[in-house]
C-alpha atoms as a PDB file:
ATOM      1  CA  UNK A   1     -18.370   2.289 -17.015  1.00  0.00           C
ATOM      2  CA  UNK A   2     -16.614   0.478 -19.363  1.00  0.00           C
ATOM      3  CA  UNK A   3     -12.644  -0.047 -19.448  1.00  0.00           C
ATOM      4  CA  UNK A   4      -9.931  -1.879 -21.721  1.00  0.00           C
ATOM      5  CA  UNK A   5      -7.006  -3.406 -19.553  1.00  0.00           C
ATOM      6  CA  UNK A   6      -4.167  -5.482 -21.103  1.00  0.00           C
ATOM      7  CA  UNK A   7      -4.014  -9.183 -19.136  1.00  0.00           C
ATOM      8  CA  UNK A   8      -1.544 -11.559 -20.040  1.00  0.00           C
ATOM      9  CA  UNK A   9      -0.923  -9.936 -23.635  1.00  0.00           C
ATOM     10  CA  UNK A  10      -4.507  -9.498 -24.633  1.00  0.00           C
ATOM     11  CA  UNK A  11      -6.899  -6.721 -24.055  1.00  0.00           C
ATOM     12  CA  UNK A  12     -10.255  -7.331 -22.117  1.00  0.00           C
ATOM     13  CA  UNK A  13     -13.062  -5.093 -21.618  1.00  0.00           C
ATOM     14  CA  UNK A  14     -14.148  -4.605 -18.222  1.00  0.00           C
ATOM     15  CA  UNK A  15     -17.511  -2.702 -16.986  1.00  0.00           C
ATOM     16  CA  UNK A  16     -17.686  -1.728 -13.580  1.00  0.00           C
ATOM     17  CA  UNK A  17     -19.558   1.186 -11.569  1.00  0.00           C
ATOM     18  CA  UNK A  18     -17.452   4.610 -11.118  1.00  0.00           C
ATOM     19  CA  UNK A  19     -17.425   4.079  -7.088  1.00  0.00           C
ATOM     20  CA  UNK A  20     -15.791   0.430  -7.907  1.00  0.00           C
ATOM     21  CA  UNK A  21     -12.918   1.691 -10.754  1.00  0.00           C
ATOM     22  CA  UNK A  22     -12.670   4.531  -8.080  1.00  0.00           C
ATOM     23  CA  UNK A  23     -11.823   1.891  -5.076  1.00  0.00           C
ATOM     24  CA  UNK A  24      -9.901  -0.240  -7.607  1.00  0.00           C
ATOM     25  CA  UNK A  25      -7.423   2.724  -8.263  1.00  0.00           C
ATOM     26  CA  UNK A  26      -7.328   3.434  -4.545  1.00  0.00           C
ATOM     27  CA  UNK A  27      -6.356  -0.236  -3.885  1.00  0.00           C
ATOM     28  CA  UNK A  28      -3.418  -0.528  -6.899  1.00  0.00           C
ATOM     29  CA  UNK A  29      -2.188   2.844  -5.468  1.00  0.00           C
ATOM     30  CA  UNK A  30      -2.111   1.709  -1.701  1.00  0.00           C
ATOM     31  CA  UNK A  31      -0.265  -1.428  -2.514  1.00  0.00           C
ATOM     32  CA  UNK A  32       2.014  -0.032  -4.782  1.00  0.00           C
ATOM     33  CA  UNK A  33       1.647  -1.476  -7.761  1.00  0.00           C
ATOM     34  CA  UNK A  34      -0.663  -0.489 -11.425  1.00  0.00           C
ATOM     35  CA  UNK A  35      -4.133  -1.036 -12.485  1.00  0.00           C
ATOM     36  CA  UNK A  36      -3.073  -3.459 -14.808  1.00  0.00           C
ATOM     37  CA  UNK A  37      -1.244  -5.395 -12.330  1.00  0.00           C
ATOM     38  CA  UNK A  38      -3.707  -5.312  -9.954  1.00  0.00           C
ATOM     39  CA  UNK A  39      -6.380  -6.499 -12.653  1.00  0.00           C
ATOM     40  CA  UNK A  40      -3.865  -8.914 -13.671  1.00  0.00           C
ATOM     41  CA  UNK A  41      -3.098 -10.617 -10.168  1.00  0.00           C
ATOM     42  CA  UNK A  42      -7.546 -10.978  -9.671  1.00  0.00           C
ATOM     43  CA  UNK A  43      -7.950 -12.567 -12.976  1.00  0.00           C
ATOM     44  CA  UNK A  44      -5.409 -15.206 -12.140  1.00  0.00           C
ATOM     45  CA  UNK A  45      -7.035 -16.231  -8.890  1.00  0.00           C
ATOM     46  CA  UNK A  46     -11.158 -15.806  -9.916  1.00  0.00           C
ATOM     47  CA  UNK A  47     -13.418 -18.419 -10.001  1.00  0.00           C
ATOM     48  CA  UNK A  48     -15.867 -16.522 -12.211  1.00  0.00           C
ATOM     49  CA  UNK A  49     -16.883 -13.190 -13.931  1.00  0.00           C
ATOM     50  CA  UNK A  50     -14.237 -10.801 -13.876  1.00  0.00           C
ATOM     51  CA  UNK A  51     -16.273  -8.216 -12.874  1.00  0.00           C
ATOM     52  CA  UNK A  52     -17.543 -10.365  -9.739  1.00  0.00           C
ATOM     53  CA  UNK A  53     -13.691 -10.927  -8.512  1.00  0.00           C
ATOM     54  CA  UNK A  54     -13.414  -7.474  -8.818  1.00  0.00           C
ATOM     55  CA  UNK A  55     -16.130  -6.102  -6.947  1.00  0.00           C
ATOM     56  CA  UNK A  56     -15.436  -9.023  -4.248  1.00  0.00           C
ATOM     57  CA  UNK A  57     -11.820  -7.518  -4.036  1.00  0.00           C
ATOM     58  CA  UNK A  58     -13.306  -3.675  -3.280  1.00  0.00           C
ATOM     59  CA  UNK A  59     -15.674  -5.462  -0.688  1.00  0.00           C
ATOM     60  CA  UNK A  60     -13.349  -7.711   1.559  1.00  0.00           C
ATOM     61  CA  UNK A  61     -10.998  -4.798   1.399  1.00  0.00           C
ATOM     62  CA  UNK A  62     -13.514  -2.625   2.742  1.00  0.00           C
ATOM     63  CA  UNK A  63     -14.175  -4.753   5.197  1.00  0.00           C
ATOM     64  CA  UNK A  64     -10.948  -5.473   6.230  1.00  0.00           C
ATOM     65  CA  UNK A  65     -10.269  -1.988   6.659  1.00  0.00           C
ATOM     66  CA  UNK A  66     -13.355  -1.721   8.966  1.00  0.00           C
ATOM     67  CA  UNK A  67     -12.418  -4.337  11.163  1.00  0.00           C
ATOM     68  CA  UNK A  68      -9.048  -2.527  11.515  1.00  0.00           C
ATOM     69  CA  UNK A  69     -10.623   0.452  12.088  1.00  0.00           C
ATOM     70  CA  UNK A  70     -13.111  -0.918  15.194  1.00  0.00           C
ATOM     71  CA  UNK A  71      -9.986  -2.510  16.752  1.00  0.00           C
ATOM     72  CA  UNK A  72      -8.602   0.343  17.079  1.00  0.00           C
END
């Protein structure tokens, strides 16, 4: 799925999987802040694809969440 986002004044296409936009949204909602930020704040730090950051974001979160979540 393809989406437009606004970064730094210019529009950028983005194509992720549904199940990735849908984590994305989940992740900009839990820390309080917009898509566009969110987008925004990964493009900054990358060291590649945008696309790649992104889905690396979605996983470490994940995984963060599931270590929480074993701890207890």
């Amino acid at each position: 799925m393809k989406r437009s986002i606004t970064i730094a004044g210019h529009r950028t296409s983005i194509s992720l999987e549904p199940a990735f936009w849908a984590e994305i949204r989940r992740i900009a909602k839990a820390d309080g802040t917009s898509l566009a930020r969110l987008v925004a704040s990964v493009d900054g730090a990358r060291h590649g694809g945008l696309s790649s950051a992104l889905r690396l974001l979605v996983l470490e979160r994940l995984k963060s969440e599931a270590a929480r979540t074993e701890r207890g």
